[in-house]
C-alpha atoms as a PDB file:
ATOM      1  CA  UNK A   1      53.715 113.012 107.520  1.00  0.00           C
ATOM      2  CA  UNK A   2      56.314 115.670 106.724  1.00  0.00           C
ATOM      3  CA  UNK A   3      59.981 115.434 107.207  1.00  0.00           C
ATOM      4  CA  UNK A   4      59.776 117.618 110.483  1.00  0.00           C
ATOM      5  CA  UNK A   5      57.248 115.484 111.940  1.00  0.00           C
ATOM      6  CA  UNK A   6      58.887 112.328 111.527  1.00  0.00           C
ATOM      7  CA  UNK A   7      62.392 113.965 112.653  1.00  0.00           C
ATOM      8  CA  UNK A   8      60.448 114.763 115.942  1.00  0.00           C
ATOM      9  CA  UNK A   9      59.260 111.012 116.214  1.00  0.00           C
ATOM     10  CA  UNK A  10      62.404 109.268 115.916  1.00  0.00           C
ATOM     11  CA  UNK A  11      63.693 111.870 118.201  1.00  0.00           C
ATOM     12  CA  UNK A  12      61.124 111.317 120.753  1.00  0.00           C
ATOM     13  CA  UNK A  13      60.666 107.397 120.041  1.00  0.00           C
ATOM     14  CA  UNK A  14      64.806 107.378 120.758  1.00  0.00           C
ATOM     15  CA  UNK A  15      65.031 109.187 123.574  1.00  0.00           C
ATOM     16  CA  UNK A  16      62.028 106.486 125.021  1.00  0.00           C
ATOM     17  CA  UNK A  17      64.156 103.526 124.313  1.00  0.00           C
ATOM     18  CA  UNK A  18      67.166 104.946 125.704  1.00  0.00           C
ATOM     19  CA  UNK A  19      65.257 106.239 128.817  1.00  0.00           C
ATOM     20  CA  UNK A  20      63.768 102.901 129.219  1.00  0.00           C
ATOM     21  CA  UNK A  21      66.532 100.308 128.557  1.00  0.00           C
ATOM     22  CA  UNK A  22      68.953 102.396 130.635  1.00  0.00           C
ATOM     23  CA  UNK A  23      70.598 104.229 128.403  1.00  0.00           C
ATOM     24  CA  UNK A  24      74.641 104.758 128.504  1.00  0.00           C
ATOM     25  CA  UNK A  25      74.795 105.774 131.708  1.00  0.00           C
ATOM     26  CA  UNK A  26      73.051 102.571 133.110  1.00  0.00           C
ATOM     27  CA  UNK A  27      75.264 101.238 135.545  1.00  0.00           C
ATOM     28  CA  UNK A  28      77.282  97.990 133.919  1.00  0.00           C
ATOM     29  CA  UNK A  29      78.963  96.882 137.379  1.00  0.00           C
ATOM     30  CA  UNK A  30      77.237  93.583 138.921  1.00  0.00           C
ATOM     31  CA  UNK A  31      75.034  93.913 141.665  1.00  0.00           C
ATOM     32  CA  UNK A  32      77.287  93.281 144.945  1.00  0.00           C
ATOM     33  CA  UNK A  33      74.153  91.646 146.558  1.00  0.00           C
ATOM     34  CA  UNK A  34      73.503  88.807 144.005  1.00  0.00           C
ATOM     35  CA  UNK A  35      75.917  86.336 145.512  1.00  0.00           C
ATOM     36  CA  UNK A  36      74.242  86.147 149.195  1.00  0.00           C
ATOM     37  CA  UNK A  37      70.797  86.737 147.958  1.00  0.00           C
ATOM     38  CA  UNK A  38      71.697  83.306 146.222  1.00  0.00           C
ATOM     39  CA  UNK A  39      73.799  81.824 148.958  1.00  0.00           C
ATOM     40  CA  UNK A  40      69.884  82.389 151.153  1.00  0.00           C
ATOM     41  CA  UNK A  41      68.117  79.555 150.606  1.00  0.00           C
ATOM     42  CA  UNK A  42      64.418  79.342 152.048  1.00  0.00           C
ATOM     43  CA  UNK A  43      64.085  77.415 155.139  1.00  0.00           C
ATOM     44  CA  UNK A  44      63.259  74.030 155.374  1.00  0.00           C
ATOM     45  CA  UNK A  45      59.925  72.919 155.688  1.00  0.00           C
ATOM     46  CA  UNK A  46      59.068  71.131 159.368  1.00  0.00           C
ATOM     47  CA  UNK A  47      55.462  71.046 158.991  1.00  0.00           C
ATOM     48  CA  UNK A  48      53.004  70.483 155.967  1.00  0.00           C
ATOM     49  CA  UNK A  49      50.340  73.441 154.896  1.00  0.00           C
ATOM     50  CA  UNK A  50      49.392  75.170 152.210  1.00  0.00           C
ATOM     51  CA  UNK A  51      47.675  79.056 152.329  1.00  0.00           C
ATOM     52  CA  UNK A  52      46.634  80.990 149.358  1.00  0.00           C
ATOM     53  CA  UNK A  53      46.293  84.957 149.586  1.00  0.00           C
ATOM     54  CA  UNK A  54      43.561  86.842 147.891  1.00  0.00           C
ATOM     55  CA  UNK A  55      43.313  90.865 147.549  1.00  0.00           C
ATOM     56  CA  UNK A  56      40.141  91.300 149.570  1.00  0.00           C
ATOM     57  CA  UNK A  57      37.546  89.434 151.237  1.00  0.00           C
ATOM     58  CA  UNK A  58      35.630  87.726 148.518  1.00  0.00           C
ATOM     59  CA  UNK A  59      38.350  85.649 148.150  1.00  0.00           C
ATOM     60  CA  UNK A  60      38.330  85.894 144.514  1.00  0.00           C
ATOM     61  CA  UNK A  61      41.733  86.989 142.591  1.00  0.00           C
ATOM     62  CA  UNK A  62      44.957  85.503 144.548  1.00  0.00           C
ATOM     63  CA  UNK A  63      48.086  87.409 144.775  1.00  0.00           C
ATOM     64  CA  UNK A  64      49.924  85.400 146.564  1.00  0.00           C
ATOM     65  CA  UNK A  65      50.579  81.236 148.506  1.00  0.00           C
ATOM     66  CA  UNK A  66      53.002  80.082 150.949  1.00  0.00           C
ATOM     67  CA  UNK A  67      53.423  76.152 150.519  1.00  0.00           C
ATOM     68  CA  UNK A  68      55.370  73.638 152.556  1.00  0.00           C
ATOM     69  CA  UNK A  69      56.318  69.940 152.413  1.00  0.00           C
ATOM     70  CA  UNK A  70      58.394  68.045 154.823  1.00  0.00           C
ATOM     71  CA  UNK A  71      61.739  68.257 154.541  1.00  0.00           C
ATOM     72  CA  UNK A  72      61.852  70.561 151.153  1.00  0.00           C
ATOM     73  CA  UNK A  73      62.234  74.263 151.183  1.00  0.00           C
ATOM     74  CA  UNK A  74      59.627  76.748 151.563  1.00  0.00           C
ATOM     75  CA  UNK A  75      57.801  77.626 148.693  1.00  0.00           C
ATOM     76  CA  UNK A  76      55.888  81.291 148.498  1.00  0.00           C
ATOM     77  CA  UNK A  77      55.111  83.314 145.463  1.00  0.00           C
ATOM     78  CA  UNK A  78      53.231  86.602 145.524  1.00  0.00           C
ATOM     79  CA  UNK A  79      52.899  88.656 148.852  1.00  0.00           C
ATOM     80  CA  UNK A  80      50.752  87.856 152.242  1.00  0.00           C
ATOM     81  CA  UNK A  81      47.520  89.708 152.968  1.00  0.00           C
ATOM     82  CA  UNK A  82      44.960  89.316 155.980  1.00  0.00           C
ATOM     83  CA  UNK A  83      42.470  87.437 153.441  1.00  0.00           C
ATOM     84  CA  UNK A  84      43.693  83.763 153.605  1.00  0.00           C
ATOM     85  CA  UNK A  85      42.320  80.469 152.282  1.00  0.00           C
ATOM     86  CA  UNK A  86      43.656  77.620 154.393  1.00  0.00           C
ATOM     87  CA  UNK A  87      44.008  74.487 151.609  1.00  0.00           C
ATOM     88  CA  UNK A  88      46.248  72.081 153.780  1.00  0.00           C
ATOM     89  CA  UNK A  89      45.669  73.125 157.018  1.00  0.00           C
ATOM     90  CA  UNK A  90      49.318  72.883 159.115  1.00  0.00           C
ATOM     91  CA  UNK A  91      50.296  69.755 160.341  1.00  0.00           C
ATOM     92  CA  UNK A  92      53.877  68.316 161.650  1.00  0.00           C
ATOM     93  CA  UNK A  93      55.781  66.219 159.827  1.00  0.00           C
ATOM     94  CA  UNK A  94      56.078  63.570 162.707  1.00  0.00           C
ATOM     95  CA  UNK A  95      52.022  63.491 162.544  1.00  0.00           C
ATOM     96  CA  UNK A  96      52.393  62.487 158.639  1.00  0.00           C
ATOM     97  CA  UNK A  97      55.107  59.897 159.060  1.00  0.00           C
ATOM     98  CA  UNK A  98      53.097  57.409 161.166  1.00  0.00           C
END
């Protein structure tokens, strides 16, 4: 590699890293909305289910579930889609208690 070529690299390999990681002009002031998305906590949980999501109809790769136990918070993780798997099937808390 000559001297010009590898002067072009770093250059371009630089200006990457800075472009990705921000760079100086990245904003260094916190994020006014990180206090009340914290203060938000999920509701709680008045029924027992548990749903997975999958990306199409075979039901085969799962992006996403939406879990809940009595009395704890709601737990979901991925996003919803209309192609469902129904694990725990809902049922009220006063139904599990007796």
């Amino acid at each position: 590699m000559r001297f010009g070529q590898l002067t072009r690299s770093l250059t371009i390999a630089i200006a990457v890293l800075t472009t990705a990681c921000g760079g100086p002009e990245a904003s260094v002031e916190p994020d006014a909305d990180v206090e009340s998305r914290h203060a938000e906590a999920p509701p709680t949980c008045d029924s027992e289910f548990n749903i997975h999501y999958y990306s199409d109809e075979t039901l085969t790769t799962r992006v996403g579930s939406w879990r809940c136990v009595c009395g704890l918070p709601q737990g979901r993780t991925g996003y919803a889609t209309p192609y469902v798997k129904v694990l725990i099937p809902e049922t009220p808390c006063e139904s599990l208690a007796r």
